[in-house]
Protein backbone atom coordinates (compact mmCIF):
# COMPACT_ATOMS: atom_id res chain seq x y z
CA UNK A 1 252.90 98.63 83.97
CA UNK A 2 253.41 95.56 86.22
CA UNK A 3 250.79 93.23 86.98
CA UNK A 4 251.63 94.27 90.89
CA UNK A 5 250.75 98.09 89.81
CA UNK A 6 247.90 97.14 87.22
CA UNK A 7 246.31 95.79 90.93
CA UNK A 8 246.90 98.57 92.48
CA UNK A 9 245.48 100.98 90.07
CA UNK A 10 242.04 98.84 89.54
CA UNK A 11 241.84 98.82 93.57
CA UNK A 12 242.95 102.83 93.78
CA UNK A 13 239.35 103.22 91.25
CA UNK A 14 237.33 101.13 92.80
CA UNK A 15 238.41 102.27 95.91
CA UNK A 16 237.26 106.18 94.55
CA UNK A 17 234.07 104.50 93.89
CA UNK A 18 232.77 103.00 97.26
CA UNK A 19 234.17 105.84 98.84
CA UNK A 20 231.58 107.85 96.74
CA UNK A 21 228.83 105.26 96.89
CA UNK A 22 229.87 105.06 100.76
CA UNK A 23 228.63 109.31 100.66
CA UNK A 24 225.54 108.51 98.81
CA UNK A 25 226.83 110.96 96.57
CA UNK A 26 225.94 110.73 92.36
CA UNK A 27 229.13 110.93 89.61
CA UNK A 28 228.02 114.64 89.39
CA UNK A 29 228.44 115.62 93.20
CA UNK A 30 231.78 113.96 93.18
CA UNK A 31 233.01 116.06 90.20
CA UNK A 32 231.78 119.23 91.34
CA UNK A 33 233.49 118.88 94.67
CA UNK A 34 236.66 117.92 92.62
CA UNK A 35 236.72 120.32 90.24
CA UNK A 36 236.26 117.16 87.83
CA UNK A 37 234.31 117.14 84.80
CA UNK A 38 231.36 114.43 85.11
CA UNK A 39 232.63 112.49 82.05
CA UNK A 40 236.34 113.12 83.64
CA UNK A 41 235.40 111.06 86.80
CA UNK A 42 233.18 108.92 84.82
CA UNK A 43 236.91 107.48 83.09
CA UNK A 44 238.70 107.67 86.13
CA UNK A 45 236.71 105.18 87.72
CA UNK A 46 235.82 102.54 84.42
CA UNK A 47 239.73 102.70 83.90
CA UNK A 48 239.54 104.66 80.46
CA UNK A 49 241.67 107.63 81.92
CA UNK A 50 245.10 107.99 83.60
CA UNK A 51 245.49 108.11 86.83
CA UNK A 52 247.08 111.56 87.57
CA UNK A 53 248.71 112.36 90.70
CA UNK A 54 247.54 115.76 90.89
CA UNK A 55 243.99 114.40 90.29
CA UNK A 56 244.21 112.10 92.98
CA UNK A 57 245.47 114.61 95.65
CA UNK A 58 241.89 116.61 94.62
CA UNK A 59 239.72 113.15 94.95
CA UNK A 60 241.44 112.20 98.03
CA UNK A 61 240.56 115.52 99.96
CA UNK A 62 236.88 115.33 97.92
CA UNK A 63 236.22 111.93 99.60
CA UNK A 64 237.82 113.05 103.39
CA UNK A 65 240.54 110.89 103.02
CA UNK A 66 244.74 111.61 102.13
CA UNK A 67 246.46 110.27 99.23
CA UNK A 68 248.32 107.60 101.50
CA UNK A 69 244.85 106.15 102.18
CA UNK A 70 243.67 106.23 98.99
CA UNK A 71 246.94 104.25 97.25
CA UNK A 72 247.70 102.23 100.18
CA UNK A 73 247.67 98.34 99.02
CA UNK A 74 245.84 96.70 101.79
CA UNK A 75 245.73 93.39 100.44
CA UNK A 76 248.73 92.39 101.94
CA UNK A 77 249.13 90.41 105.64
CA UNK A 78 245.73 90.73 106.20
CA UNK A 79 245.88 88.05 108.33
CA UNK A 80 248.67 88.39 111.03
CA UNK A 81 250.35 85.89 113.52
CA UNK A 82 251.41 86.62 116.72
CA UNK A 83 254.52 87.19 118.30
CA UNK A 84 255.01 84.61 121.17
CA UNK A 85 257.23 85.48 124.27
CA UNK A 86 256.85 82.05 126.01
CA UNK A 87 259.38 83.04 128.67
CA UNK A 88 257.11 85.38 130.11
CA UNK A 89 253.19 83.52 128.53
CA UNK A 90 252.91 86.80 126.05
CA UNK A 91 251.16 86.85 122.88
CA UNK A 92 251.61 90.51 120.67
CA UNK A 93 249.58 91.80 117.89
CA UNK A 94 250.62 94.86 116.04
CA UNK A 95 247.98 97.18 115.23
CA UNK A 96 248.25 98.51 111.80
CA UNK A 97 246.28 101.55 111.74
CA UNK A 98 248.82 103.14 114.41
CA UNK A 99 252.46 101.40 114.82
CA UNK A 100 252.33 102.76 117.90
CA UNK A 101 249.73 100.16 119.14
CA UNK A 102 249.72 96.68 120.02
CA UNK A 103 247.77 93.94 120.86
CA UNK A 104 248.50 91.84 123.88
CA UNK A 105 247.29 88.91 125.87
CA UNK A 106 248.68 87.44 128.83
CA UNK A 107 248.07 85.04 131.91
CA UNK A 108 248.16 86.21 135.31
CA UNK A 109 248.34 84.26 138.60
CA UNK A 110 249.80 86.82 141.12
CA UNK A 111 247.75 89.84 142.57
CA UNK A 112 248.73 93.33 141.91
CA UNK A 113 250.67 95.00 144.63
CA UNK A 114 248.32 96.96 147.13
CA UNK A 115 251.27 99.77 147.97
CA UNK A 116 250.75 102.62 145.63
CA UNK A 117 254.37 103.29 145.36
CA UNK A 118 255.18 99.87 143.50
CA UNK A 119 252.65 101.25 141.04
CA UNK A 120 253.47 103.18 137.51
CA UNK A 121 251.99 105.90 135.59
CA UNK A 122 253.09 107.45 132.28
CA UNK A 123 251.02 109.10 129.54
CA UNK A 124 248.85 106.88 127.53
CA UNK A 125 245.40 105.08 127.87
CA UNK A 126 245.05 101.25 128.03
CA UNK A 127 241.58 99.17 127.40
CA UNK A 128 241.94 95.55 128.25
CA UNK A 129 239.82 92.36 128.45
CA UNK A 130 239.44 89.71 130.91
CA UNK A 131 238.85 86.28 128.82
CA UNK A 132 238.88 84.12 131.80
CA UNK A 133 238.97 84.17 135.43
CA UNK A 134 239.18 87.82 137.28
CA UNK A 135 241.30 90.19 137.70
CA UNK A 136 242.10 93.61 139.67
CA UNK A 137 242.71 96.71 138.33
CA UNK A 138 244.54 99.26 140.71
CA UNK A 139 243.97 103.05 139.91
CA UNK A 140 245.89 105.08 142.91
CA UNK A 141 243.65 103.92 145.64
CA UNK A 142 240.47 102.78 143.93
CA UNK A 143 240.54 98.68 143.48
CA UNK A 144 238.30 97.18 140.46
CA UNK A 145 237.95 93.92 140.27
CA UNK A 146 237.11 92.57 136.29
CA UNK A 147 234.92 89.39 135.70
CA UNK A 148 235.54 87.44 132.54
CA UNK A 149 234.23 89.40 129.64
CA UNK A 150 234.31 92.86 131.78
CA UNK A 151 236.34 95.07 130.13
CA UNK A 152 238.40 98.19 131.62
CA UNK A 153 239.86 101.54 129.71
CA UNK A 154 241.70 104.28 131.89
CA UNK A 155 244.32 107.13 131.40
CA UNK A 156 247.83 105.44 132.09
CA UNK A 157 248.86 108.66 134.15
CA UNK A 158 246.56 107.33 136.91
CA UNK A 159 249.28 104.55 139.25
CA UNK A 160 248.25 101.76 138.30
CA UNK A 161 248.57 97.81 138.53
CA UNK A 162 246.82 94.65 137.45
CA UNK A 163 246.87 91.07 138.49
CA UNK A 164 244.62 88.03 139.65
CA UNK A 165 242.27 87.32 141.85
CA UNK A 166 241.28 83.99 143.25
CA UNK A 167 243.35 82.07 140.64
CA UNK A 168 244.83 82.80 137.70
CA UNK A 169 243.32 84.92 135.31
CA UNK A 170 243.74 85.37 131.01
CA UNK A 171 243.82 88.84 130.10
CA UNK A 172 243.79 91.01 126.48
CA UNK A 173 244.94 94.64 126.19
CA UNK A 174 245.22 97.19 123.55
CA UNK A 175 247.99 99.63 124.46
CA UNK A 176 247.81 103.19 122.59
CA UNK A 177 251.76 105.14 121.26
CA UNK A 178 252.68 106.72 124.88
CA UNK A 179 251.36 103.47 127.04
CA UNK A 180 253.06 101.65 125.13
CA UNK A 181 256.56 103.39 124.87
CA UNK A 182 255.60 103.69 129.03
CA UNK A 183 255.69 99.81 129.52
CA UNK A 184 259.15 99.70 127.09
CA UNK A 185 260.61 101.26 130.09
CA UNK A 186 261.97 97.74 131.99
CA UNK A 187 262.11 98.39 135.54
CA UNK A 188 262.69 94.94 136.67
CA UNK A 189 260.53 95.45 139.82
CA UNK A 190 257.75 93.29 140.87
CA UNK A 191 254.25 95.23 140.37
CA UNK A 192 255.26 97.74 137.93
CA UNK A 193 254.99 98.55 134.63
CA UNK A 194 257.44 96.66 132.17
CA UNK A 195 257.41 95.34 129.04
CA UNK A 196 258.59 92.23 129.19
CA UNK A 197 255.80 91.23 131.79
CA UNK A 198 253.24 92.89 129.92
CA UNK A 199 250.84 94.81 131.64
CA UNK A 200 251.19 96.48 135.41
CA UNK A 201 251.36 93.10 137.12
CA UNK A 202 253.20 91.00 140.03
């Protein structure tokens, strides 16, 4: 065994063990919903038994977790950089727990378009945060305006658009799978929806 999958293995046990602790639940109430013998479990966790895959598939669905979850080596790029689109002032996160997602902030100075029509929709939702200055969110009609440290979620089928207001304005949004495939779509209009301007904006 590699030192790489010696790591993995201690963190795989130790991970079955907070995940117990984590229910409140003793060695005994693990086993039992396991179909585990106490002393079984017992060796699982201190390291003095193999790790069988068959055994694992049982703990995993004992704990309300999958086996992915359970094995997955999270120790790696905890910490993660952005990536910077100066051309357009974008900064992108990736989030993990759903590739679909992402992380992005931006600076506004332009207001959103007031004519519906320039507007986008597409399935999705989309929760942002204003970090500095204001902005305004367009929903079909309805006009929001956002003060720094507001924040804003809303279904993406809605038409929608978001810029400044009285100067320019910092801005951080979390995009779910379908918003974000909906702002891949480049337009190359003014006011809607694109990715490579980030969120609905002017």
């Amino acid at each position: 065994m590699t030192q790489e999958d010696e790591a993995l293995d201690s963190l795989v046990r130790k991970r079955i063990r907070a995940l117990r602790v984590a229910q409140g639940w003793s060695l005994e109430e693990l086993a039992t919903r396991a179909n585990l013998s106490q002393s079984s479990l017992s060796r699982i966790e201190n390291g003095q038994r193999r790790l069988a895959l068959d055994q694992l598939v049982t703990l995993a669905r004992a704990l309300d977790t999958t086996l992915d979850q359970l094995v997955e080596n999270a120790a790696d790029d905890v910490v993660i950089s952005p990536m910077i689109d100066a051309a357009h002032g974008l900064m992108r996160w990736p989030v993990k727990a759903d590739p679909g997602m992402s992380v992005m902030r931006q600076r506004m100075t332009e207001p959103p378009p007031d004519n519906p029509a320039r507007m986008r929709a597409h399935p999705g939702r989309e929760w942002l945060v204003v970090l500095s200055g204001a902005a305004v969110l367009m929903l079909g009609h309805r006009r929001f305006r956002i003060e720094t440290n507001q924040a804003a979620e809303f279904p993406t089928m809605l038409p929608h658009a978001i810029g400044a207001e009285g100067g320019p304005c910092e801005i951080m949004g979390i995009f779910d799978r379908d918003a974000r495939r909906g702002h891949q779509r480049d337009t190359g209009k003014p006011g809607e929806c694109d990715d490579a301007k980030g969120p609905c904006e002017q």
